[in-house]
PDB file of N, CA and C in Angstrom:
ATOM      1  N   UNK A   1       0.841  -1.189   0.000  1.00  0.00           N
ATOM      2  CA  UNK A   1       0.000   0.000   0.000  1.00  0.00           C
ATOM      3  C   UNK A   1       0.881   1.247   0.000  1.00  0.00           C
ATOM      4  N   UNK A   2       0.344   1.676  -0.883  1.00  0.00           N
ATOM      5  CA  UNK A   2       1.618   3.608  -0.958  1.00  0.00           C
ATOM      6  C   UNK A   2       1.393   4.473  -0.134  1.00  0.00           C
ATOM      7  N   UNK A   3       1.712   5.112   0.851  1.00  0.00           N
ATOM      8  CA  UNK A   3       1.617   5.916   2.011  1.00  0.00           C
ATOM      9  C   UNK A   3       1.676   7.228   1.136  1.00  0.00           C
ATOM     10  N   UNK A   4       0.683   8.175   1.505  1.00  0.00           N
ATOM     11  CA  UNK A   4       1.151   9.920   1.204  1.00  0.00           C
ATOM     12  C   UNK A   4       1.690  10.446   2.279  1.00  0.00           C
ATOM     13  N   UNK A   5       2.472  11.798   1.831  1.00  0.00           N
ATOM     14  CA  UNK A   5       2.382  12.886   2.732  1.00  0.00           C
ATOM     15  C   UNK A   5       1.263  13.105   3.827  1.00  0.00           C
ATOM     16  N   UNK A   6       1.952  13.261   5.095  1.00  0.00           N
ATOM     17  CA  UNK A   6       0.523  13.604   6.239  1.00  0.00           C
ATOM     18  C   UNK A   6       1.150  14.870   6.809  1.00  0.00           C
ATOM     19  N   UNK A   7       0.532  16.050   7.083  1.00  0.00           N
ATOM     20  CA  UNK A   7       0.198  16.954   7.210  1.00  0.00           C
ATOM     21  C   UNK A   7       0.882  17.239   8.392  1.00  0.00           C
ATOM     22  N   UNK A   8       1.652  18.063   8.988  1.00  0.00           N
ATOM     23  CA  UNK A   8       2.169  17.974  10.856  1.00  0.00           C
ATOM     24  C   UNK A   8       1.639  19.675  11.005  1.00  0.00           C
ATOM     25  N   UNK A   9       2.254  20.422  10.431  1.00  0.00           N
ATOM     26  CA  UNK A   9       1.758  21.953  10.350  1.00  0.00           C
ATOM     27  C   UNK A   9       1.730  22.773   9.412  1.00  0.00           C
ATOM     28  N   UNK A  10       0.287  23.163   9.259  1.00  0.00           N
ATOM     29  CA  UNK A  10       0.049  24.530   8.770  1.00  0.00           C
ATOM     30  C   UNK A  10      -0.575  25.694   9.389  1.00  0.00           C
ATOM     31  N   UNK A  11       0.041  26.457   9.561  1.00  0.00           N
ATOM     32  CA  UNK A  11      -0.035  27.814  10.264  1.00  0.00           C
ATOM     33  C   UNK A  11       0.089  28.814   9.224  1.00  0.00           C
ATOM     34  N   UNK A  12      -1.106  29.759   9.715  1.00  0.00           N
ATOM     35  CA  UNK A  12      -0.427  31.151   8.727  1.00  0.00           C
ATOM     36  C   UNK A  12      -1.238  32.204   9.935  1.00  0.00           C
ATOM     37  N   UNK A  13      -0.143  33.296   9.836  1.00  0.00           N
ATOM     38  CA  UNK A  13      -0.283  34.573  10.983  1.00  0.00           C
ATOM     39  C   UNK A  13      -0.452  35.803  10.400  1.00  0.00           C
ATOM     40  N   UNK A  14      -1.086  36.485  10.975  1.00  0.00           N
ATOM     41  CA  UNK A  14      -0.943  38.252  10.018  1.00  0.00           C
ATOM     42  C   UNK A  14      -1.097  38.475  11.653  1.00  0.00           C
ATOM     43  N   UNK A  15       0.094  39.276  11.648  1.00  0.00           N
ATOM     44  CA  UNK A  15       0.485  40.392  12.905  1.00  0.00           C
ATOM     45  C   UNK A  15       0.001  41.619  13.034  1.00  0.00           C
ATOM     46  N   UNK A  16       0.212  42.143  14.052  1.00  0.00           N
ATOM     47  CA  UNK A  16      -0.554  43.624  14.162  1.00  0.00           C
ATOM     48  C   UNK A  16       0.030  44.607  12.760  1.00  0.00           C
ATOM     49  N   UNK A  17       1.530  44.635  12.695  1.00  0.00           N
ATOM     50  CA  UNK A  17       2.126  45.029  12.137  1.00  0.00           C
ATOM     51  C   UNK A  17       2.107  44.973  10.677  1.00  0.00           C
ATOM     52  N   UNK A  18       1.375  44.152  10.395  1.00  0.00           N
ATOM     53  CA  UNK A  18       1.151  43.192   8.512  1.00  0.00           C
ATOM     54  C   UNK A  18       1.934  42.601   7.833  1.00  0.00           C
ATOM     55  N   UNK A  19       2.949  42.147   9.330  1.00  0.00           N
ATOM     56  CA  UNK A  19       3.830  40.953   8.954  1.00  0.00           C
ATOM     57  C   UNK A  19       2.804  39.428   8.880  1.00  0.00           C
ATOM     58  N   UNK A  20       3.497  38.835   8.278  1.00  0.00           N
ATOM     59  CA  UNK A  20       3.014  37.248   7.837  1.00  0.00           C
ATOM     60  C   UNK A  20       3.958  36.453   8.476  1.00  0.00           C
ATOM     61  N   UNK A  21       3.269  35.181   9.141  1.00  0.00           N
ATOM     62  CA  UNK A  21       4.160  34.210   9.379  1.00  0.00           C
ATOM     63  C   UNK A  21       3.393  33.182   8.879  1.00  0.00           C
ATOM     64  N   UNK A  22       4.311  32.192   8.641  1.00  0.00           N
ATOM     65  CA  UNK A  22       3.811  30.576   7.580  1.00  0.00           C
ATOM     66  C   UNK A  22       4.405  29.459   8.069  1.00  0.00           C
ATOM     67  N   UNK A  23       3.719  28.449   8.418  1.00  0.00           N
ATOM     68  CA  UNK A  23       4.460  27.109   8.758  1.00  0.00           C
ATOM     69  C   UNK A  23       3.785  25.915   7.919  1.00  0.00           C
ATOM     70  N   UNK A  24       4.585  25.822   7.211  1.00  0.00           N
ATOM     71  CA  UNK A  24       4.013  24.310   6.770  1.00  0.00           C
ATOM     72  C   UNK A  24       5.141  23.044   6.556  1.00  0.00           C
ATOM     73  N   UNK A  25       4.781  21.873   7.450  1.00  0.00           N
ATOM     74  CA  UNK A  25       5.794  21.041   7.673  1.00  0.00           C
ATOM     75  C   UNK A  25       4.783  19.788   6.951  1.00  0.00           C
ATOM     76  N   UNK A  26       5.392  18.875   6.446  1.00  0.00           N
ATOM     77  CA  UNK A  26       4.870  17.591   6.044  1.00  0.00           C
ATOM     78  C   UNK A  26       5.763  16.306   6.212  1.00  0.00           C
ATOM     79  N   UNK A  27       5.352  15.105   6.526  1.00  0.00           N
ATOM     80  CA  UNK A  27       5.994  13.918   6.990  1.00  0.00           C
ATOM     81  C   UNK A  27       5.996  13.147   5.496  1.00  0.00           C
ATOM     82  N   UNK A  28       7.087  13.298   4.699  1.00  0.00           N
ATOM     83  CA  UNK A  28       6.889  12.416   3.880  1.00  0.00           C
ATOM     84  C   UNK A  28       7.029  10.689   4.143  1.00  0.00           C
ATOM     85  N   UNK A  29       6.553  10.315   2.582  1.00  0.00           N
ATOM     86  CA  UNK A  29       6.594   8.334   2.618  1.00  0.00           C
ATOM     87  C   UNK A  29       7.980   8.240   2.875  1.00  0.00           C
ATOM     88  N   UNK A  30       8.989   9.319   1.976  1.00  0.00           N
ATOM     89  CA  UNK A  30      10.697   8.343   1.348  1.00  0.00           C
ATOM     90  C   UNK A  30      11.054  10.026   2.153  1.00  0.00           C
ATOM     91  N   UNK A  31      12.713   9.612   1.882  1.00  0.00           N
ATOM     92  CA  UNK A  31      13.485  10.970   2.127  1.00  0.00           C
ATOM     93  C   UNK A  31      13.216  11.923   0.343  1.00  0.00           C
ATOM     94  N   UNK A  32      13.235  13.283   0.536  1.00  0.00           N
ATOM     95  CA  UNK A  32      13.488  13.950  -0.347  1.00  0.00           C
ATOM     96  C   UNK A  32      15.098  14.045  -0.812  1.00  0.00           C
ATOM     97  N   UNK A  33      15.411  14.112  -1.708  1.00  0.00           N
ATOM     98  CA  UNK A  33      16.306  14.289  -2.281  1.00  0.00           C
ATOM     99  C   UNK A  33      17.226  15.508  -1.843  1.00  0.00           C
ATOM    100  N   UNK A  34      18.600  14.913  -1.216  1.00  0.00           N
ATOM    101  CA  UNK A  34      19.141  16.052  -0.723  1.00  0.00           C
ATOM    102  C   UNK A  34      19.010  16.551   0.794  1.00  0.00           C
ATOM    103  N   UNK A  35      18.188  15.926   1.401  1.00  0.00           N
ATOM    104  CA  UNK A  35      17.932  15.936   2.974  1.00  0.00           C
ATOM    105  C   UNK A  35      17.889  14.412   3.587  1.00  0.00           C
ATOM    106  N   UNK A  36      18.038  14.577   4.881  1.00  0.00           N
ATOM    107  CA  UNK A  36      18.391  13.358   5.443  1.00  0.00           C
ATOM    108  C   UNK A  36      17.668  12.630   6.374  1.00  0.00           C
ATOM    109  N   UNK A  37      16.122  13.220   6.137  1.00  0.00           N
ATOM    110  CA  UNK A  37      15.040  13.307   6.998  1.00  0.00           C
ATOM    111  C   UNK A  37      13.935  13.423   6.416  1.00  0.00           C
ATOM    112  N   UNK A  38      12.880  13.174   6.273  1.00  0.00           N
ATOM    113  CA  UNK A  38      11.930  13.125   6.129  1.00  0.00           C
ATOM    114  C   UNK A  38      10.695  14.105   6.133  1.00  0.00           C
ATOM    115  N   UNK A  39      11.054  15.030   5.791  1.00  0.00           N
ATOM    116  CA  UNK A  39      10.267  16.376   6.568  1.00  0.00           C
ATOM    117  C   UNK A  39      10.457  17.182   5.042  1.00  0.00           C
ATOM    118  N   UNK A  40       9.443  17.733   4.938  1.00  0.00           N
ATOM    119  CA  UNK A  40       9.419  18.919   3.645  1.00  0.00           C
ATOM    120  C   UNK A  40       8.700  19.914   3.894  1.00  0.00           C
ATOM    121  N   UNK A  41       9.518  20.932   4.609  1.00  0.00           N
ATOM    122  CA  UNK A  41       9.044  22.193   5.183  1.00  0.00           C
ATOM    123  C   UNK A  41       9.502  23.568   4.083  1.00  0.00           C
ATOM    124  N   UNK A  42       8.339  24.385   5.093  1.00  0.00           N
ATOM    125  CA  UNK A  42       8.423  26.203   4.373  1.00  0.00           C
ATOM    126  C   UNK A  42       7.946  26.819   5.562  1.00  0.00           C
ATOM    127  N   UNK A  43       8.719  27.365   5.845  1.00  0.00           N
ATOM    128  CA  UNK A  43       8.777  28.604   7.273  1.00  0.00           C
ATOM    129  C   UNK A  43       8.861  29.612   6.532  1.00  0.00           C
ATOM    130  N   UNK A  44       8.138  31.275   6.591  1.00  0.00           N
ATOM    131  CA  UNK A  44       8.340  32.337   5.956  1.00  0.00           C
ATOM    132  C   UNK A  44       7.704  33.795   6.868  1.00  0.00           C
ATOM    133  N   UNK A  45       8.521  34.618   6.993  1.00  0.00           N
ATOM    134  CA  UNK A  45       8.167  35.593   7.878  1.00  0.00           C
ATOM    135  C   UNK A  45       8.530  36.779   6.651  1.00  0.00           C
ATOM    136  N   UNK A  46       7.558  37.702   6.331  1.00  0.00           N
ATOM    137  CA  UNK A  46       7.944  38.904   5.439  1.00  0.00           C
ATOM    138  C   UNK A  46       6.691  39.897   5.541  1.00  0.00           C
ATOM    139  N   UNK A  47       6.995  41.036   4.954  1.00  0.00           N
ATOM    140  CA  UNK A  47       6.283  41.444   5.344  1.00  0.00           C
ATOM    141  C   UNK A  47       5.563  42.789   3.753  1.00  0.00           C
ATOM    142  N   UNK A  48       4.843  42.844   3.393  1.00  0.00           N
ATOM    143  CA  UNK A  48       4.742  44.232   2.629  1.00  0.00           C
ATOM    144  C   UNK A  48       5.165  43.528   1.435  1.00  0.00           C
ATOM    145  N   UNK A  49       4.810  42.215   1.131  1.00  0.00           N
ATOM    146  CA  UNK A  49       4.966  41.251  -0.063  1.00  0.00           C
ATOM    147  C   UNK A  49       6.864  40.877  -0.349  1.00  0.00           C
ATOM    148  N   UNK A  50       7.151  41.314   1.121  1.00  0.00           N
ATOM    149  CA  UNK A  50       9.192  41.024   1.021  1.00  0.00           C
ATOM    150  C   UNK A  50       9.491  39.750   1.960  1.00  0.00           C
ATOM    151  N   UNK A  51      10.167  39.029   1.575  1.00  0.00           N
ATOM    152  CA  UNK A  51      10.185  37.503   2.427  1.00  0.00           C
ATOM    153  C   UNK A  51      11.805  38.002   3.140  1.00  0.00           C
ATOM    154  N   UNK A  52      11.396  37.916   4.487  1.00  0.00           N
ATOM    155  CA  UNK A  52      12.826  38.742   5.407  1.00  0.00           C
ATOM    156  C   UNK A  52      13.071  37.534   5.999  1.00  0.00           C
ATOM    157  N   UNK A  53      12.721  36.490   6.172  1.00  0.00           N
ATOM    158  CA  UNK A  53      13.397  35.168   6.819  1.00  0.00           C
ATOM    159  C   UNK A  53      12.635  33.817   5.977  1.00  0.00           C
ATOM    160  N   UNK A  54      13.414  32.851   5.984  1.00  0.00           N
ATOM    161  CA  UNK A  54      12.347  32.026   5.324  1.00  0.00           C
ATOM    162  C   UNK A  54      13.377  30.768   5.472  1.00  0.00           C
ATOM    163  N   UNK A  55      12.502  29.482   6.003  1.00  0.00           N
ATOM    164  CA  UNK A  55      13.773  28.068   5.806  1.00  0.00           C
ATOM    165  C   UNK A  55      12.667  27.265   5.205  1.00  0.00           C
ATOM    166  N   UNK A  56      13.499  26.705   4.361  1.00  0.00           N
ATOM    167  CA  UNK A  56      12.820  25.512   3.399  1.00  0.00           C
ATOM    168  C   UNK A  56      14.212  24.434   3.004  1.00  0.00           C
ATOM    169  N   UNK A  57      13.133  23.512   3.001  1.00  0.00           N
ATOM    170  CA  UNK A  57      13.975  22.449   1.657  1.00  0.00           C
ATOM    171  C   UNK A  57      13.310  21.709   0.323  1.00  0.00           C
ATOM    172  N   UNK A  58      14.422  22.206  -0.284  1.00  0.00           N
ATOM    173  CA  UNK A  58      13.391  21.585  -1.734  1.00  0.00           C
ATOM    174  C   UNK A  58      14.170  20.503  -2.558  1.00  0.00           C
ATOM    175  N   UNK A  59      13.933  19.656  -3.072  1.00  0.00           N
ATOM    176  CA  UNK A  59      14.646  18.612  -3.804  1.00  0.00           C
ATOM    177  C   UNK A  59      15.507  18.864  -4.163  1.00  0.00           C
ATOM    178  N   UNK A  60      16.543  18.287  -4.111  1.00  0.00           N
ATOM    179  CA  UNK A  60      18.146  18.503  -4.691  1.00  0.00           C
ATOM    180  C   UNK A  60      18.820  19.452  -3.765  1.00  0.00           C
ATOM    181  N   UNK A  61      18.525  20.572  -3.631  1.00  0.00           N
ATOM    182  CA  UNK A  61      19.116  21.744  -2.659  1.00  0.00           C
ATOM    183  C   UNK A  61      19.459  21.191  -1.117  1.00  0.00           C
ATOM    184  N   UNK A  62      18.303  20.594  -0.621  1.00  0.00           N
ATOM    185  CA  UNK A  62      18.123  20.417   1.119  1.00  0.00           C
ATOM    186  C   UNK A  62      17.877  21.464   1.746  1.00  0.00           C
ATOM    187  N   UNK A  63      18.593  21.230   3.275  1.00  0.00           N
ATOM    188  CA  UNK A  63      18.219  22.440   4.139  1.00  0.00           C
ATOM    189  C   UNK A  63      18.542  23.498   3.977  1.00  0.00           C
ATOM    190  N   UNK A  64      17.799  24.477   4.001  1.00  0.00           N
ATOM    191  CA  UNK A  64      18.675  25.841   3.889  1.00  0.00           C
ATOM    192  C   UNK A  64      17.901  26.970   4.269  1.00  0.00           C
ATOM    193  N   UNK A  65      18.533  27.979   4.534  1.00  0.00           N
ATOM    194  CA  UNK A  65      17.258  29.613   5.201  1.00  0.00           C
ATOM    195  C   UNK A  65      18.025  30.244   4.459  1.00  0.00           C
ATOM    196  N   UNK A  66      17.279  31.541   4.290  1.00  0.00           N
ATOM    197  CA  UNK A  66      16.855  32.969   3.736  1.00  0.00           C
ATOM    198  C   UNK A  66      16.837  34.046   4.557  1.00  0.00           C
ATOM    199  N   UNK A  67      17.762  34.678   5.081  1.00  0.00           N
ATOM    200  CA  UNK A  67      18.291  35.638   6.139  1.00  0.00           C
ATOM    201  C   UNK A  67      18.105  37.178   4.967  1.00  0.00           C
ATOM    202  N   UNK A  68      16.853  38.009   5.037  1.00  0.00           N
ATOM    203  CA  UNK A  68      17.291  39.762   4.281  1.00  0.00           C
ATOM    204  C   UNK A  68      18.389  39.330   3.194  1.00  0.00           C
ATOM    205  N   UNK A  69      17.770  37.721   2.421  1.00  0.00           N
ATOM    206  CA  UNK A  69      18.220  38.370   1.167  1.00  0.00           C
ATOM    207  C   UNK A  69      19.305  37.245   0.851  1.00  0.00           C
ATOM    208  N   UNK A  70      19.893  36.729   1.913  1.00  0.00           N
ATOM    209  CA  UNK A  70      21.208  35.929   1.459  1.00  0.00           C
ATOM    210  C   UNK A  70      20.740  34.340   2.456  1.00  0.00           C
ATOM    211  N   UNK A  71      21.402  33.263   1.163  1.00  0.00           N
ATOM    212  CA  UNK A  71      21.042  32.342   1.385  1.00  0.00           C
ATOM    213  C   UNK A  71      21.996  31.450   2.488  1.00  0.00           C
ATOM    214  N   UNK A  72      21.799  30.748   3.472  1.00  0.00           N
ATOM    215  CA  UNK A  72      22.797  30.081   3.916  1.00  0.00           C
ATOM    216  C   UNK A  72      22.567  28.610   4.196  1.00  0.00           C
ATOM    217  N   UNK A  73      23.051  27.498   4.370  1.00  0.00           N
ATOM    218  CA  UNK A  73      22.630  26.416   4.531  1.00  0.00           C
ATOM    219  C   UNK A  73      22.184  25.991   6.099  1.00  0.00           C
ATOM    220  N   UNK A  74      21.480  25.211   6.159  1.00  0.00           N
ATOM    221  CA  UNK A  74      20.758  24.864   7.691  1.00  0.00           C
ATOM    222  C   UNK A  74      20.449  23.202   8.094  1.00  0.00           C
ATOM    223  N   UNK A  75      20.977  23.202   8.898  1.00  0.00           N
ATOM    224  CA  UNK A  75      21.022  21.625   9.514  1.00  0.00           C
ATOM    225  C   UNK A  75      19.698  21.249  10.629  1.00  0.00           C
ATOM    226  N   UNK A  76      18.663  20.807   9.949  1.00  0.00           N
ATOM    227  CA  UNK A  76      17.430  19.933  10.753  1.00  0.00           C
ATOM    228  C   UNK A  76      17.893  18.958  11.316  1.00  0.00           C
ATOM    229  N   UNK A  77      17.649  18.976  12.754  1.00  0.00           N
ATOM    230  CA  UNK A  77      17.594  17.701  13.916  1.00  0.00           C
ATOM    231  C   UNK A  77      16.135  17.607  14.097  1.00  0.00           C
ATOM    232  N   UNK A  78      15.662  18.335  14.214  1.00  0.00           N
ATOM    233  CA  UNK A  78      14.474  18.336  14.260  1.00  0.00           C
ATOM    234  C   UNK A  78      12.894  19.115  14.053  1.00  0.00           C
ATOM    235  N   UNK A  79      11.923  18.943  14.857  1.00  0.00           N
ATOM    236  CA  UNK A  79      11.048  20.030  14.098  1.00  0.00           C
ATOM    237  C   UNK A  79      10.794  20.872  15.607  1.00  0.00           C
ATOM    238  N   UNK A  80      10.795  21.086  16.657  1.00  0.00           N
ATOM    239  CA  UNK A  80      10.816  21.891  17.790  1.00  0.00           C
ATOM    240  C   UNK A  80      11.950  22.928  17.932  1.00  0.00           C
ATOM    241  N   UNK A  81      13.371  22.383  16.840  1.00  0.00           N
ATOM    242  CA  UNK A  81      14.599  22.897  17.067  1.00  0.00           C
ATOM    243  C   UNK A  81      14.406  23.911  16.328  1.00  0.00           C
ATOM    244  N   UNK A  82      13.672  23.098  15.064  1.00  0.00           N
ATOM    245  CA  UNK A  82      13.657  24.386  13.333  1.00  0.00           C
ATOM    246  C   UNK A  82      12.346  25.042  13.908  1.00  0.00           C
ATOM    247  N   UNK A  83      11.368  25.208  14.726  1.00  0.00           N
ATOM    248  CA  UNK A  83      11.015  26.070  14.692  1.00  0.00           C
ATOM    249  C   UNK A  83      11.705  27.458  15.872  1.00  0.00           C
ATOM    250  N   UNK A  84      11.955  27.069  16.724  1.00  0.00           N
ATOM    251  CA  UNK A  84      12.807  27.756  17.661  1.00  0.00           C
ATOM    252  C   UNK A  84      13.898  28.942  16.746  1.00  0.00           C
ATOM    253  N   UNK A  85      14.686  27.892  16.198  1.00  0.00           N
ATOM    254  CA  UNK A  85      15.657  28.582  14.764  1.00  0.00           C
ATOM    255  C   UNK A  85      15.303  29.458  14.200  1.00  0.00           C
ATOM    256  N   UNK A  86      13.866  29.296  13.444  1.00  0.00           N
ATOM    257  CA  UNK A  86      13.165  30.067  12.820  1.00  0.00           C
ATOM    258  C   UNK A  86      12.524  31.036  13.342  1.00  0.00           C
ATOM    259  N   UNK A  87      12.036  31.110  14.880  1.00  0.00           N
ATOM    260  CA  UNK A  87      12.058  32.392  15.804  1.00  0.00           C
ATOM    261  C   UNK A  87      12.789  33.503  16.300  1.00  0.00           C
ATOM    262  N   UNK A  88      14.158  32.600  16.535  1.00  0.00           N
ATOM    263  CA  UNK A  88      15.179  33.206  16.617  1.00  0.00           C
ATOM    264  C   UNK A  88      15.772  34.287  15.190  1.00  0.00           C
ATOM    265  N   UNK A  89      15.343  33.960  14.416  1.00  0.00           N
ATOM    266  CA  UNK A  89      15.458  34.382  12.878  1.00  0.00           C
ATOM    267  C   UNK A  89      15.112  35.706  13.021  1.00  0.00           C
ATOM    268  N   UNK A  90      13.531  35.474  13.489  1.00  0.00           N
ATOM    269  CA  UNK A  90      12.649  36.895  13.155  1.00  0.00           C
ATOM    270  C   UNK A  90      13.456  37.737  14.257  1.00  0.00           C
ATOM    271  N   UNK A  91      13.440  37.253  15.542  1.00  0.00           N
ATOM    272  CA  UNK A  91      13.971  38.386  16.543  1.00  0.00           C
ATOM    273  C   UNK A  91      15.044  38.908  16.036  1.00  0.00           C
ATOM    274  N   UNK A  92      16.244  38.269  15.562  1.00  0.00           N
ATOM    275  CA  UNK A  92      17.287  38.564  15.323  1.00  0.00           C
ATOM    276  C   UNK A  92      17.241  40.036  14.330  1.00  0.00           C
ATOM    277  N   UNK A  93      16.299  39.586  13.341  1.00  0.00           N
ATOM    278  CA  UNK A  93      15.877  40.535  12.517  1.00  0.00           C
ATOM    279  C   UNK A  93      15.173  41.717  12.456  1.00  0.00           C
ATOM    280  N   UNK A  94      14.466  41.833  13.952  1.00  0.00           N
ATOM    281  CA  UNK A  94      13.823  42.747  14.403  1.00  0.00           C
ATOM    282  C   UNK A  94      12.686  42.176  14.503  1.00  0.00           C
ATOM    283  N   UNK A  95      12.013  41.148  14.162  1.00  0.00           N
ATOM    284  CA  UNK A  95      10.538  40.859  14.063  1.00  0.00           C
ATOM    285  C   UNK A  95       9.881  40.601  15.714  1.00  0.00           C
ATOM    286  N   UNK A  96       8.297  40.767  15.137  1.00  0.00           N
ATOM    287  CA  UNK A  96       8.124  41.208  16.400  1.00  0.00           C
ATOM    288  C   UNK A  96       8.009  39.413  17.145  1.00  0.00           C
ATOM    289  N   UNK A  97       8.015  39.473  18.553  1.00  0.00           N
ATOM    290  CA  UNK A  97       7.878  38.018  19.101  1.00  0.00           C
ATOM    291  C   UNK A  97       6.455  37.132  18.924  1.00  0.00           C
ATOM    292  N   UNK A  98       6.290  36.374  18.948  1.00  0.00           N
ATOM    293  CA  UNK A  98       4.812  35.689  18.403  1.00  0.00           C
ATOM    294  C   UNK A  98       5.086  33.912  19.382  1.00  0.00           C
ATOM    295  N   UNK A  99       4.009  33.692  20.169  1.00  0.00           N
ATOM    296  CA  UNK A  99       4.345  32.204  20.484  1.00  0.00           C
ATOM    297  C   UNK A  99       3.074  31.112  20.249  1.00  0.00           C
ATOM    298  N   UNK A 100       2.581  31.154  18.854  1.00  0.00           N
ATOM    299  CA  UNK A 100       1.168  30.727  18.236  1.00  0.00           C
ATOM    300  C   UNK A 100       1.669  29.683  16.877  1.00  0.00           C
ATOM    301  N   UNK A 101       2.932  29.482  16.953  1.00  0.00           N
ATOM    302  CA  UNK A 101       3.226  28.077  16.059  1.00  0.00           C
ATOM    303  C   UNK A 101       4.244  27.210  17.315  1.00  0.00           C
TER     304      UNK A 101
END
């Protein structure tokens, strides 16, 4: 029997400010290509249609975030860690604090 994708989180936020936040994590059947885990996520915080933090992995590429513009690579242990990471992101960046993903 072929197993799909099952769903772990989707979140989407509009802040006072008319920032956006986005979580969508999924448990795949197989590993994706290029990651070492099982997980096919999109985290995105921007604001005024500008994406100012953002971690994803996409086939072939793997882990990686989106820091104002420049890309750097990112190592998943897990999904409590990457979202923490991804909090730490926005503060770092100025964004405002939020504890609703």
């Amino acid at each position: 029997m072929k197993r799909n994708a099952a769903l772990v989180i989707n979140r989407k936020i509009t802040l006072d400010d008319g920032s956006i936040i986005q979580a969508v994590i999924w448990t795949l059947p197989i590993l994706l290509k290029g990651s070492p885990h099982r997980y096919k996520y999109r985290l995105y915080y921007g604001r005024n249609g500008e994406c100012i933090v953002r971690f994803d992995n996409e086939q072939g590429k793997g882990d990686h975030k989106h820091i104002m513009g420049e890309e750097a690579p990112y190592i998943f242990t897990e999904i409590p860690k990457l979202l923490e990471d991804f909090r730490n992101e926005i503060e770092h960046v100025g964004g405002k604090l939020w504890t609703a993903l």
